[in-house]
Protein backbone atom coordinates (compact mmCIF):
# COMPACT_ATOMS: atom_id res chain seq x y z
CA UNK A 1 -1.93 69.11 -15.96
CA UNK A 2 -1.18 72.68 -14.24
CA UNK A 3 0.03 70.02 -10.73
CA UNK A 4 1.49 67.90 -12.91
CA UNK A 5 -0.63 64.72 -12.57
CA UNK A 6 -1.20 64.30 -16.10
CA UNK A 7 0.69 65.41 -18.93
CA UNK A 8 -0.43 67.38 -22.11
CA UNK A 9 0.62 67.59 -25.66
CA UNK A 10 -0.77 69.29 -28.82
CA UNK A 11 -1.80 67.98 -31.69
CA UNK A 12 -2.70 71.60 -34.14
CA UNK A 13 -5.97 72.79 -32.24
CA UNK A 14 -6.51 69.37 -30.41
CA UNK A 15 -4.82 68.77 -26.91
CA UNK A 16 -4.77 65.23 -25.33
CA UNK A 17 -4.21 64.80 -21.79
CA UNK A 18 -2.55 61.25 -20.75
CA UNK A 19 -1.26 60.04 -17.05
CA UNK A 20 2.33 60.80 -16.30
CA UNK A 21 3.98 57.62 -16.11
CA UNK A 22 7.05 59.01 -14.70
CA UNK A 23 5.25 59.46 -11.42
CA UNK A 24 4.25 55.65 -11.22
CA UNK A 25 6.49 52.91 -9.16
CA UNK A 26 8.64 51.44 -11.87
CA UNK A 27 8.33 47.58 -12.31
CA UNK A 28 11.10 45.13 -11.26
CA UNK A 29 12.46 42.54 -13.92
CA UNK A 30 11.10 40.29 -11.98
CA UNK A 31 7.37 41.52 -11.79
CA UNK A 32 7.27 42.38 -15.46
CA UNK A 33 8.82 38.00 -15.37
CA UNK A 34 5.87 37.46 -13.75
CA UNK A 35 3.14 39.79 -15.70
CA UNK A 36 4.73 37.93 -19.51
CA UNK A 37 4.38 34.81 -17.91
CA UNK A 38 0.68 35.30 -16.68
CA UNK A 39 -0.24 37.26 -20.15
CA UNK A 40 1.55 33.45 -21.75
CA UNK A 41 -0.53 31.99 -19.72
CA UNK A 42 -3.76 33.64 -19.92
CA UNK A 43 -3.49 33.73 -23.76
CA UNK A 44 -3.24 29.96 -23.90
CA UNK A 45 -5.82 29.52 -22.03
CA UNK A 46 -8.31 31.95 -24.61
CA UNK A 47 -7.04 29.53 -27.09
CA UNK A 48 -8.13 26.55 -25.62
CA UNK A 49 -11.59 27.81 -24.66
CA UNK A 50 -11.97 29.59 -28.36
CA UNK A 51 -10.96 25.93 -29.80
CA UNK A 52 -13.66 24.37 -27.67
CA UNK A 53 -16.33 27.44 -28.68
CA UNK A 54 -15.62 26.65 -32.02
CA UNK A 55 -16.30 22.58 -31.48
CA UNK A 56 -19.37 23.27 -30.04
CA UNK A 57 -20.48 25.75 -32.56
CA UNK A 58 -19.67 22.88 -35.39
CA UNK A 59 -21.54 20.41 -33.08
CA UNK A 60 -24.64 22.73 -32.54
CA UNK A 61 -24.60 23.28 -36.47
CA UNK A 62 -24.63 19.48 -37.01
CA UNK A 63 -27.84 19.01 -34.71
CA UNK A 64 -29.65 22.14 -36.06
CA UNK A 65 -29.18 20.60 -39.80
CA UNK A 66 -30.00 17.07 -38.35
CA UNK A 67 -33.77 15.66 -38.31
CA UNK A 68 -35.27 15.31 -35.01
CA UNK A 69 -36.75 12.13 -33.17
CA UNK A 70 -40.41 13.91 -34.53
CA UNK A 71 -39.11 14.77 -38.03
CA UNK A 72 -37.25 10.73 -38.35
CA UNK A 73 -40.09 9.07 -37.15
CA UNK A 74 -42.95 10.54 -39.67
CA UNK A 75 -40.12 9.67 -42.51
CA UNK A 76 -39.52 6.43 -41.42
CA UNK A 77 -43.29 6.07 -41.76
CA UNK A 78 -43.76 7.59 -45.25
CA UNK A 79 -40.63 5.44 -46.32
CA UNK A 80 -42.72 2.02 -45.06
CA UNK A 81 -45.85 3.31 -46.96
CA UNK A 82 -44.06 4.11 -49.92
CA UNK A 83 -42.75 0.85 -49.80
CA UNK A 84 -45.65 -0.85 -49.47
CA UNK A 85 -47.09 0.66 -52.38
CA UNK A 86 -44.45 -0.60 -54.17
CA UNK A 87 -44.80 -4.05 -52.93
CA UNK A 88 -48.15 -4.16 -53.28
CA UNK A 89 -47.98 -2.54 -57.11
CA UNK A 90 -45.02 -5.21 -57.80
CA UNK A 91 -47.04 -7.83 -56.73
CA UNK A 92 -50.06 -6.81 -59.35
CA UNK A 93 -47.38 -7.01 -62.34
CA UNK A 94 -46.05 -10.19 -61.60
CA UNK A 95 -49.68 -11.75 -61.17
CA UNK A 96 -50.85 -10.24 -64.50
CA UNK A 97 -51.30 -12.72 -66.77
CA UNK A 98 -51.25 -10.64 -70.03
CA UNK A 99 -47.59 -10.37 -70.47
CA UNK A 100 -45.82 -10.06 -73.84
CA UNK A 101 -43.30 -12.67 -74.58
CA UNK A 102 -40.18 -11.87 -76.35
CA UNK A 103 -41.25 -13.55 -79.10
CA UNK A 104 -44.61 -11.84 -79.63
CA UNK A 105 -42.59 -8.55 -79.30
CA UNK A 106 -40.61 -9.21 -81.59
CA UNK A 107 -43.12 -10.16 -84.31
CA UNK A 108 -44.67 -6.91 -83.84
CA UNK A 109 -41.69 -4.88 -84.38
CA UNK A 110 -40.68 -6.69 -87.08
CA UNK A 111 -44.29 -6.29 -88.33
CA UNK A 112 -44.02 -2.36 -87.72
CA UNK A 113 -40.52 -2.26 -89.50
CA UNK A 114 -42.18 -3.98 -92.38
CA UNK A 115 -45.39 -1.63 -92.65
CA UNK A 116 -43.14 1.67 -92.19
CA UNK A 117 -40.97 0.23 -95.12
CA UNK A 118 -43.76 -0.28 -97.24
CA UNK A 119 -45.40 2.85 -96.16
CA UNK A 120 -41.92 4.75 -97.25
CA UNK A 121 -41.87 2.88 -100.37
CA UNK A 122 -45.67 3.99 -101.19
CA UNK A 123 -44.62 7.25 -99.97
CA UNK A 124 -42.23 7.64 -102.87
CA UNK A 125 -43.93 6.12 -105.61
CA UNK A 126 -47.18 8.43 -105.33
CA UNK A 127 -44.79 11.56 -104.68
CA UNK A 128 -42.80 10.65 -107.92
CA UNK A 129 -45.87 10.15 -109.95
CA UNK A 130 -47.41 13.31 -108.81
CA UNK A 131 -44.58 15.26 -109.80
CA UNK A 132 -44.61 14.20 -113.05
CA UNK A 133 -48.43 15.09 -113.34
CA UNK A 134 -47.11 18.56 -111.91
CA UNK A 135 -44.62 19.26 -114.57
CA UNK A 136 -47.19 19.48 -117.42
CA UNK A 137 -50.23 21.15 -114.70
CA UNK A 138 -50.46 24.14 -115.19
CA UNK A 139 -51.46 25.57 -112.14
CA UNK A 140 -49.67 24.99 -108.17
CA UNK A 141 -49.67 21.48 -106.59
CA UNK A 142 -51.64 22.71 -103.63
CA UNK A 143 -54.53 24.16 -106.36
CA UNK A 144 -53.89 20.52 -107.60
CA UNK A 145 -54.24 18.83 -104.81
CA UNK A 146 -57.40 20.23 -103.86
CA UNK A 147 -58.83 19.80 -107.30
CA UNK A 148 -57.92 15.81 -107.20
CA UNK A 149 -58.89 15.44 -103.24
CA UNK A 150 -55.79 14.24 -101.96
CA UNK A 151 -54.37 14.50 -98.46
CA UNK A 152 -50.77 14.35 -97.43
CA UNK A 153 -49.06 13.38 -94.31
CA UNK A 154 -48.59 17.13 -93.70
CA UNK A 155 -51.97 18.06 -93.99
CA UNK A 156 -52.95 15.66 -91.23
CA UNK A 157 -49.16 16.43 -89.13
CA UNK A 158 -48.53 12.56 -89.44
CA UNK A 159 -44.68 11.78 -89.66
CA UNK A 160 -43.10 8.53 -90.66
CA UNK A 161 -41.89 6.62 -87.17
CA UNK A 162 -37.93 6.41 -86.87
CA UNK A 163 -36.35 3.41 -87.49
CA UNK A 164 -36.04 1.30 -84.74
């Protein structure tokens, strides 16, 4: 700084030392042409290779994710077996010979319709009559109940199926 090579300034209690430009060649116009022109051309240049980095980072992430020959191979296998199976347990339910015909289904739904109905209906009748025991007993239906012996649905957790 004291030859005047570099130059100094303060900054408070810091000092930075730079390179006096003023001691450098200037540049032509037509250097500083050329320099833009190369910077043009060396930046489109970064963007071509940073487009094709980016391809091949998408196309490495599409074969990492992908199975290999290995991996596609043992599937394919499994797949067959599985298949096979299938087949195979297909083949035992179409050469079973105790199928249900629609018409024997539908006799015993309409013969489980007709029980649950009558069940319901039975259901009713008993719980009617036993409240009309109850309203002259005396003492609780459960003490009641245990004193006649009868079991309820509840006692057993039985419920009434759903209509179908």
């Amino acid at each position: 700084a004291q030859q005047g090579r570099l130059r100094e300034k303060a900054y408070g209690k810091q000092k930075i030392y730079f390179a006096d430009q003023e001691q450098l060649p200037a540049a032509s116009d037509a250097e500083l042409r050329g320099l833009d022109e190369e910077i043009a051309a060396l930046s489109a240049k970064v963007q071509v290779v940073q487009q094709s980095c980016r391809q091949m980072e998408a196309e490495l992430k599409d074969l990492n994710s992908s199975m290999t020959t290995p991996e596609m191979a043992r599937e394919i296998e499994q797949l067959r077996k599985d298949c096979a199976s299938y087949t195979e347990k297909l083949e035992r339910i179409k050469s079973a010979t105790n199928h249900v015909t629609p018409e024997e289904k539908e006799k015993v739904c309409s013969e489980q319709k007709l029980y649950c109905k009558e069940w319901r209906r039975r259901k009713r009748m008993a719980t009617e009559l036993l409240d009309t025991i109850l309203e002259g007993y005396p003492k609780s239906k459960k003490q009641f109940f245990e004193e006649v012996g009868i079991e309820t649905d509840e006692d057993h957790n039985v419920t009434l199926p759903t209509a179908v």
